[in-house]
Protein backbone atom coordinates (compact mmCIF):
# COMPACT_ATOMS: atom_id res chain seq x y z
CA UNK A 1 167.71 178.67 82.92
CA UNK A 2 165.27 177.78 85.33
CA UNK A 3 163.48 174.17 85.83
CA UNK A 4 160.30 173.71 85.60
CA UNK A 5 158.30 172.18 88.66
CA UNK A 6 155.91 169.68 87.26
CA UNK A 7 152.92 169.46 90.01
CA UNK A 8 151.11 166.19 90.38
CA UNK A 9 147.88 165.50 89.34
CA UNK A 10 145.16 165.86 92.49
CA UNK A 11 142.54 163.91 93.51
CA UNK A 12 139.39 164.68 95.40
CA UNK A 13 139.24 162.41 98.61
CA UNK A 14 136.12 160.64 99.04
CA UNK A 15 134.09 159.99 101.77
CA UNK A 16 131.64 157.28 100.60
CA UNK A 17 133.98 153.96 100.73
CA UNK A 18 132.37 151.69 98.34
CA UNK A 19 131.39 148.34 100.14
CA UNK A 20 133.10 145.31 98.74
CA UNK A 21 131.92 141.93 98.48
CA UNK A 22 134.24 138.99 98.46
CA UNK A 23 133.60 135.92 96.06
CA UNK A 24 135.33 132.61 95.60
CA UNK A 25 135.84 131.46 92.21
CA UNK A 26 132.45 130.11 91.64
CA UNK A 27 130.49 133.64 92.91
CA UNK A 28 130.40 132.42 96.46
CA UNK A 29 130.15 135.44 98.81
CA UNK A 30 132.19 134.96 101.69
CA UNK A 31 132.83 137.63 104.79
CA UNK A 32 135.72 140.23 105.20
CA UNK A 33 138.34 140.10 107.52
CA UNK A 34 137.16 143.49 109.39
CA UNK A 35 133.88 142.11 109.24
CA UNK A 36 134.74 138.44 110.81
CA UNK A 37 136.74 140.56 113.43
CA UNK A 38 133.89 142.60 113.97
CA UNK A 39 132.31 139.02 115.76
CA UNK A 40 134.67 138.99 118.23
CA UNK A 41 135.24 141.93 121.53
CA UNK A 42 137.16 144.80 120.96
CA UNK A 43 138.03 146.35 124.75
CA UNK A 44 138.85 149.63 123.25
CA UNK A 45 135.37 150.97 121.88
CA UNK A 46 133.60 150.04 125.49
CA UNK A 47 135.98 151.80 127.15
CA UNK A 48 135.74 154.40 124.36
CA UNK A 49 131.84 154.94 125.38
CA UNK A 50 132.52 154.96 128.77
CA UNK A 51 134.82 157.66 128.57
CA UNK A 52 132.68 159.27 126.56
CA UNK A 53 129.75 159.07 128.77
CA UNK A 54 131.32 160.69 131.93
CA UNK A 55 131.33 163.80 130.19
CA UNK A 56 128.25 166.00 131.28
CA UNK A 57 127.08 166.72 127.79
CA UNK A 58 125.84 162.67 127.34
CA UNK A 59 123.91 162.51 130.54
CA UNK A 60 120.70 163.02 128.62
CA UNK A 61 120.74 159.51 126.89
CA UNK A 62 117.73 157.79 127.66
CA UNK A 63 118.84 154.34 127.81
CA UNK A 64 122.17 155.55 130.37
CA UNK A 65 120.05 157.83 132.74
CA UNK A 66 119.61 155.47 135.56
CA UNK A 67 123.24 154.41 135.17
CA UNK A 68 124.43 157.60 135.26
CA UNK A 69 122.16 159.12 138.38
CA UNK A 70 124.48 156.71 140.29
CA UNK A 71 127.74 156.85 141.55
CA UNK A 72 129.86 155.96 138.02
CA UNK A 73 133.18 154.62 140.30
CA UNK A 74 130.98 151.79 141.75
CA UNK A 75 129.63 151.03 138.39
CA UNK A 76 130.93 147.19 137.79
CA UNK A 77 132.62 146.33 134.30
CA UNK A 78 129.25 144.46 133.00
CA UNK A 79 127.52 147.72 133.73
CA UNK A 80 130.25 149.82 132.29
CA UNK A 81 130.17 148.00 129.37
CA UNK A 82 126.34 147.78 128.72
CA UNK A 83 126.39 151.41 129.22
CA UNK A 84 129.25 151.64 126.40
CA UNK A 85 127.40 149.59 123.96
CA UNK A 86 124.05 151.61 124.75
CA UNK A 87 125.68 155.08 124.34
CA UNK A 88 127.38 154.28 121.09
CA UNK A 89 123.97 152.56 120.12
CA UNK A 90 122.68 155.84 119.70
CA UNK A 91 123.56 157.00 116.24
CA UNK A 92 121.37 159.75 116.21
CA UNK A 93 123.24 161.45 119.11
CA UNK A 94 125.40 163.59 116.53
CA UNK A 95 127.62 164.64 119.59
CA UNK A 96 128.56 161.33 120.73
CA UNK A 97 129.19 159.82 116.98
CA UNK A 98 130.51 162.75 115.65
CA UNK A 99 133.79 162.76 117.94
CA UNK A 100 134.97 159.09 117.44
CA UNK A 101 134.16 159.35 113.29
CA UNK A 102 136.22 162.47 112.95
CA UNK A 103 139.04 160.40 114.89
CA UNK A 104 138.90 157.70 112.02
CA UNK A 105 138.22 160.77 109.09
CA UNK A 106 141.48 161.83 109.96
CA UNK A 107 143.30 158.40 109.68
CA UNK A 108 140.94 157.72 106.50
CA UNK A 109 142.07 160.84 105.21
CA UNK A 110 145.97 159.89 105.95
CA UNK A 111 145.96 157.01 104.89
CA UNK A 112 144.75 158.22 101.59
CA UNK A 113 147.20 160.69 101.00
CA UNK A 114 149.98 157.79 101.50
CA UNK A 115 148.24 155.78 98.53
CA UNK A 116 147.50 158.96 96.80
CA UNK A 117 151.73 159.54 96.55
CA UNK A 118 152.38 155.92 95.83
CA UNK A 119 150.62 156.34 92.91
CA UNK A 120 151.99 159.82 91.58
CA UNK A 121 149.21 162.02 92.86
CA UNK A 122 148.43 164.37 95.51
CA UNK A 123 145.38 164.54 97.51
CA UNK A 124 142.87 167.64 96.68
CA UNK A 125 142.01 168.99 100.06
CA UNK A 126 139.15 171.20 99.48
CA UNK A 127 136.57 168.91 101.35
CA UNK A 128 138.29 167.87 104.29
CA UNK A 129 138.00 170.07 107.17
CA UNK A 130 141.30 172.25 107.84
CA UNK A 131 141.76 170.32 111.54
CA UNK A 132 141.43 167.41 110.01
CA UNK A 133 143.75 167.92 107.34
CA UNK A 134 146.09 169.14 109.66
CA UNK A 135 146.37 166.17 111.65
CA UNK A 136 146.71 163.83 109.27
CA UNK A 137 149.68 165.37 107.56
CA UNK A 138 151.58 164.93 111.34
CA UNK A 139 150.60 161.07 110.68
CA UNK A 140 151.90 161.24 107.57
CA UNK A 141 155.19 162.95 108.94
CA UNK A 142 155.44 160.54 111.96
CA UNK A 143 155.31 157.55 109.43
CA UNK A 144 158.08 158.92 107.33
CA UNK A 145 160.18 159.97 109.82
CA UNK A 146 160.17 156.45 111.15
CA UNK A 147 160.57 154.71 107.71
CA UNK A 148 163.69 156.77 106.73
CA UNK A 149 166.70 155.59 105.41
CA UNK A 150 165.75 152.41 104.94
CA UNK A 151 165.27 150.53 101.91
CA UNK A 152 161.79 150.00 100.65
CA UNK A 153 160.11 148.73 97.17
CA UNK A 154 156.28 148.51 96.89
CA UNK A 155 155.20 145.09 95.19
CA UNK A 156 151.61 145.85 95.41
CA UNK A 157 149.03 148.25 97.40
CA UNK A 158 145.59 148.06 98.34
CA UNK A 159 144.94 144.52 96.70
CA UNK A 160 141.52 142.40 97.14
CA UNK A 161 142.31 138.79 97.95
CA UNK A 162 139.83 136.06 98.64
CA UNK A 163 140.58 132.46 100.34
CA UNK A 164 139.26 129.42 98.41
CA UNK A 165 140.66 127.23 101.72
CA UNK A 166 139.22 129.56 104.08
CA UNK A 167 136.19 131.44 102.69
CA UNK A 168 136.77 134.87 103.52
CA UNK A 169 138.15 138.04 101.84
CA UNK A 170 140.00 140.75 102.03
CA UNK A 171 142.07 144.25 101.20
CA UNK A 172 145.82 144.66 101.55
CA UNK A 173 147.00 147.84 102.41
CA UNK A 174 150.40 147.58 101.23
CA UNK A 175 153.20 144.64 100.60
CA UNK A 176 156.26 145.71 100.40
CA UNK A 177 160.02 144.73 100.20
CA UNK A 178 161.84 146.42 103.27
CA UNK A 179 165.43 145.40 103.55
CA UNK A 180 164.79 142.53 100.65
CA UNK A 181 162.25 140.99 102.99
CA UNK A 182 158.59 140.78 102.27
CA UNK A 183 156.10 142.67 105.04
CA UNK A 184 152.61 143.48 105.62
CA UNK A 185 152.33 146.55 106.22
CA UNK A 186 148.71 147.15 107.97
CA UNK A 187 147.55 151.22 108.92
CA UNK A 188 145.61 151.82 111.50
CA UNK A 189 144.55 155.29 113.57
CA UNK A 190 143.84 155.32 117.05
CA UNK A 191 146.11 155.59 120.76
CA UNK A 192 147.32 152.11 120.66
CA UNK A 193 147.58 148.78 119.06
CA UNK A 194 145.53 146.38 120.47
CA UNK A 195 145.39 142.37 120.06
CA UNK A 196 142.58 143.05 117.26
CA UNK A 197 145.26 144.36 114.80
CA UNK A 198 147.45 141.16 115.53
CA UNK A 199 144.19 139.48 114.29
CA UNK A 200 143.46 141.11 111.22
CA UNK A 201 147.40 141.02 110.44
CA UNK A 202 147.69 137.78 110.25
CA UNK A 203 144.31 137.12 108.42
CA UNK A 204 145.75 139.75 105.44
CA UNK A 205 149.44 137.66 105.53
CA UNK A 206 147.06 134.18 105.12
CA UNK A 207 145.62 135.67 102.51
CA UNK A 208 148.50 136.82 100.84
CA UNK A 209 150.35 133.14 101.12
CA UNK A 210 147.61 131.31 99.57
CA UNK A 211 148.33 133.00 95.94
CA UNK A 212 150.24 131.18 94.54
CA UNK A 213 151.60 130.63 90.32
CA UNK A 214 153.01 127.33 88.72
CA UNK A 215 153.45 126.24 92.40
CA UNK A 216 155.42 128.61 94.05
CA UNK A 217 154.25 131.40 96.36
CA UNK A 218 153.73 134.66 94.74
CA UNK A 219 153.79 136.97 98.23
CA UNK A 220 156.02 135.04 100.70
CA UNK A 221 155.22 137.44 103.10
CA UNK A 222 157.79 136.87 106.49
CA UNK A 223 156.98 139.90 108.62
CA UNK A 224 153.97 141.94 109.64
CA UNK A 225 154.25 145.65 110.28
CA UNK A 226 150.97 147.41 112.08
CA UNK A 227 151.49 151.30 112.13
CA UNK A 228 149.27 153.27 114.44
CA UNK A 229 149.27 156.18 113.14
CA UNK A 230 147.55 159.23 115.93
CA UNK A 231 144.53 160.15 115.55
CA UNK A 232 145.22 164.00 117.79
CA UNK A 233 148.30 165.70 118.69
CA UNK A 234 148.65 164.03 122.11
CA UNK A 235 148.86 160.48 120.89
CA UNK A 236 152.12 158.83 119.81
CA UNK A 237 152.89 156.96 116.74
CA UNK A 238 153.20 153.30 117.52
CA UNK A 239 154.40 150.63 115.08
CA UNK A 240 154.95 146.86 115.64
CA UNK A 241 156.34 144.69 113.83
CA UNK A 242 156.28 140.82 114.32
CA UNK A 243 157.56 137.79 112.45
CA UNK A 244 154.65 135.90 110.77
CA UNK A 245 155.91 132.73 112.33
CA UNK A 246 155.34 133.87 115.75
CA UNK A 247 151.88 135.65 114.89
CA UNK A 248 150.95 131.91 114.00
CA UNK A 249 152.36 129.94 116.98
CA UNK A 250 150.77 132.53 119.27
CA UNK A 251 147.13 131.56 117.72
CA UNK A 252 146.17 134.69 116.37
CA UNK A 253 145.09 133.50 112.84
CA UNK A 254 142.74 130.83 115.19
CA UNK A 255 141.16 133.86 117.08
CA UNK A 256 140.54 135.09 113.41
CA UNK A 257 138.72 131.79 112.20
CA UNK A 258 135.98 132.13 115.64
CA UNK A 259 135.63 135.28 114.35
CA UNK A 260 134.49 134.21 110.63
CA UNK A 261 132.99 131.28 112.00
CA UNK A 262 130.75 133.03 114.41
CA UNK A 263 129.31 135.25 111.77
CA UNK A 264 128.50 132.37 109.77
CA UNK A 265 126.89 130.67 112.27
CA UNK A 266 125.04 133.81 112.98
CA UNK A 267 123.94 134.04 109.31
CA UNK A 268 122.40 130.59 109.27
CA UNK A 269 120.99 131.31 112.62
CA UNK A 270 119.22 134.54 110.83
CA UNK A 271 117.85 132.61 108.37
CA UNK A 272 116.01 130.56 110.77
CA UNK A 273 114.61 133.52 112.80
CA UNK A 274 110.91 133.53 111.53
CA UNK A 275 110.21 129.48 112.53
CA UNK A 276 112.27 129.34 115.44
């Protein structure tokens, strides 16, 4: 008698990520954690744009012309990265933008499908382009190749926390139980894993820590794990995985609080901008 193979229920990815706004208890907006991060320098995207630029299809951007006329090896970093920030300024250059977003649709797009199968369904592919699809099922491979054999038990996925101490907000990817002890585990798509994923780690664990039920911690989260997964066939998978302790001493969750606290400061600044 044969068995019947029971197929699970598919979902259409979508492309439109609804934006979330964080509120303490009494309706207070407050900023995200990417956002806060988003305050502070991130080495990769400049360097990102320069690369970029040196190709010969990007030397028609106005505000890089003069730049580029000149001899690019004597260029000094301040120019290099004005240049950067310039180029990826242009978001009407469809060439330029279109090569860096389909490097994050195709981590969007695996990340998906691994919170598509926690949750008993499979992604429907029939809007993501074939290349793209392609590429994320290697990330998807590369993650469980790593992760097997070893013992692992979800407690909760893709979770909005906010901070009542700390007025900011946030979205777990995924807390789980490997080995019996509690980790962050934080995705990310790109060729490496820079000091800005330490950052927004150890903001998500803070988060985490703070909830708390008849006085005992609810998440007692002890280890961070940040999986980078590739973005093209020529980068690696790359995974780190730190104690929370040490993510603490080293003063990552202080770089984190500049962060938040220069886009507040910016915001009242703002507010000020027609008197001052």
């Amino acid at each position: 008698m044969e068995t019947a193979t029971i197929e699970r229920p598919k979902i259409k990815f979508n492309f439109d990520e609804p934006h979330i706004t964080y509120r303490l208890k009494d309706g207070t907006a407050v900023v995200g954690v990417t956002t806060a991060i988003g305050k502070l320098d991130k080495p990769a995207l400049p360097m990102w744009g320069f690369n970029q630029g040196r190709e010969p299809r990007f030397k028609n951007i106005p505000e890089a012309s003069e730049i580029l006329a000149a001899d690019l090896e004597s260029m000094t970093k301040e120019e290099a990265i004005s240049w950067a920030f310039a180029a990826g300024n242009m978001r009407k250059n469809a060439s330029l933008y279109g090569k860096r977003d389909k490097a994050a649709e195709i981590g969007t797009v695996a990340h998906a499908i691994l919170a598509a199968r926690k949750k008993g369904f499979d992604i429907d592919n029939s809007n993501i382009h074939e290349e793209v699809w392609q590429l994320a099922l290697e990330c998807v491979k590369s993650h469980d190749k790593f992760f097997e054999g070893q013992k692992i038990e979800t407690v909760l996925f893709e979770k909005d926390f906010v901070s009542e101490i700390d007025h900011y907000g946030g979205t777990l990817d995924d807390l789980s139980l490997i080995n019996n002890e509690l980790a962050l585990y934080d995705y990310k798509t790109g060729k490496d894993i820079y000091e800005t994923n330490f950052i927004q780690a150890i903001a998500y664990v803070k988060l985490a820590l703070e909830q708390m039920l008849n006085g005992k911690q609810l998440y007692p989260v002890k280890r961070a794990i940040i999986i980078n997964m590739p973005k093209t066939k020529g980068d690696n998978f790359a995974i780190k995985s730190v104690s929370v302790d040490t993510l603490f001493e080293a003063g990552y969750f202080e770089w984190f609080l500049a962060g938040r606290d220069a886009y507040y400061a910016e915001a009242k600044t703002k507010a000020f901008k027609d008197v001052i």
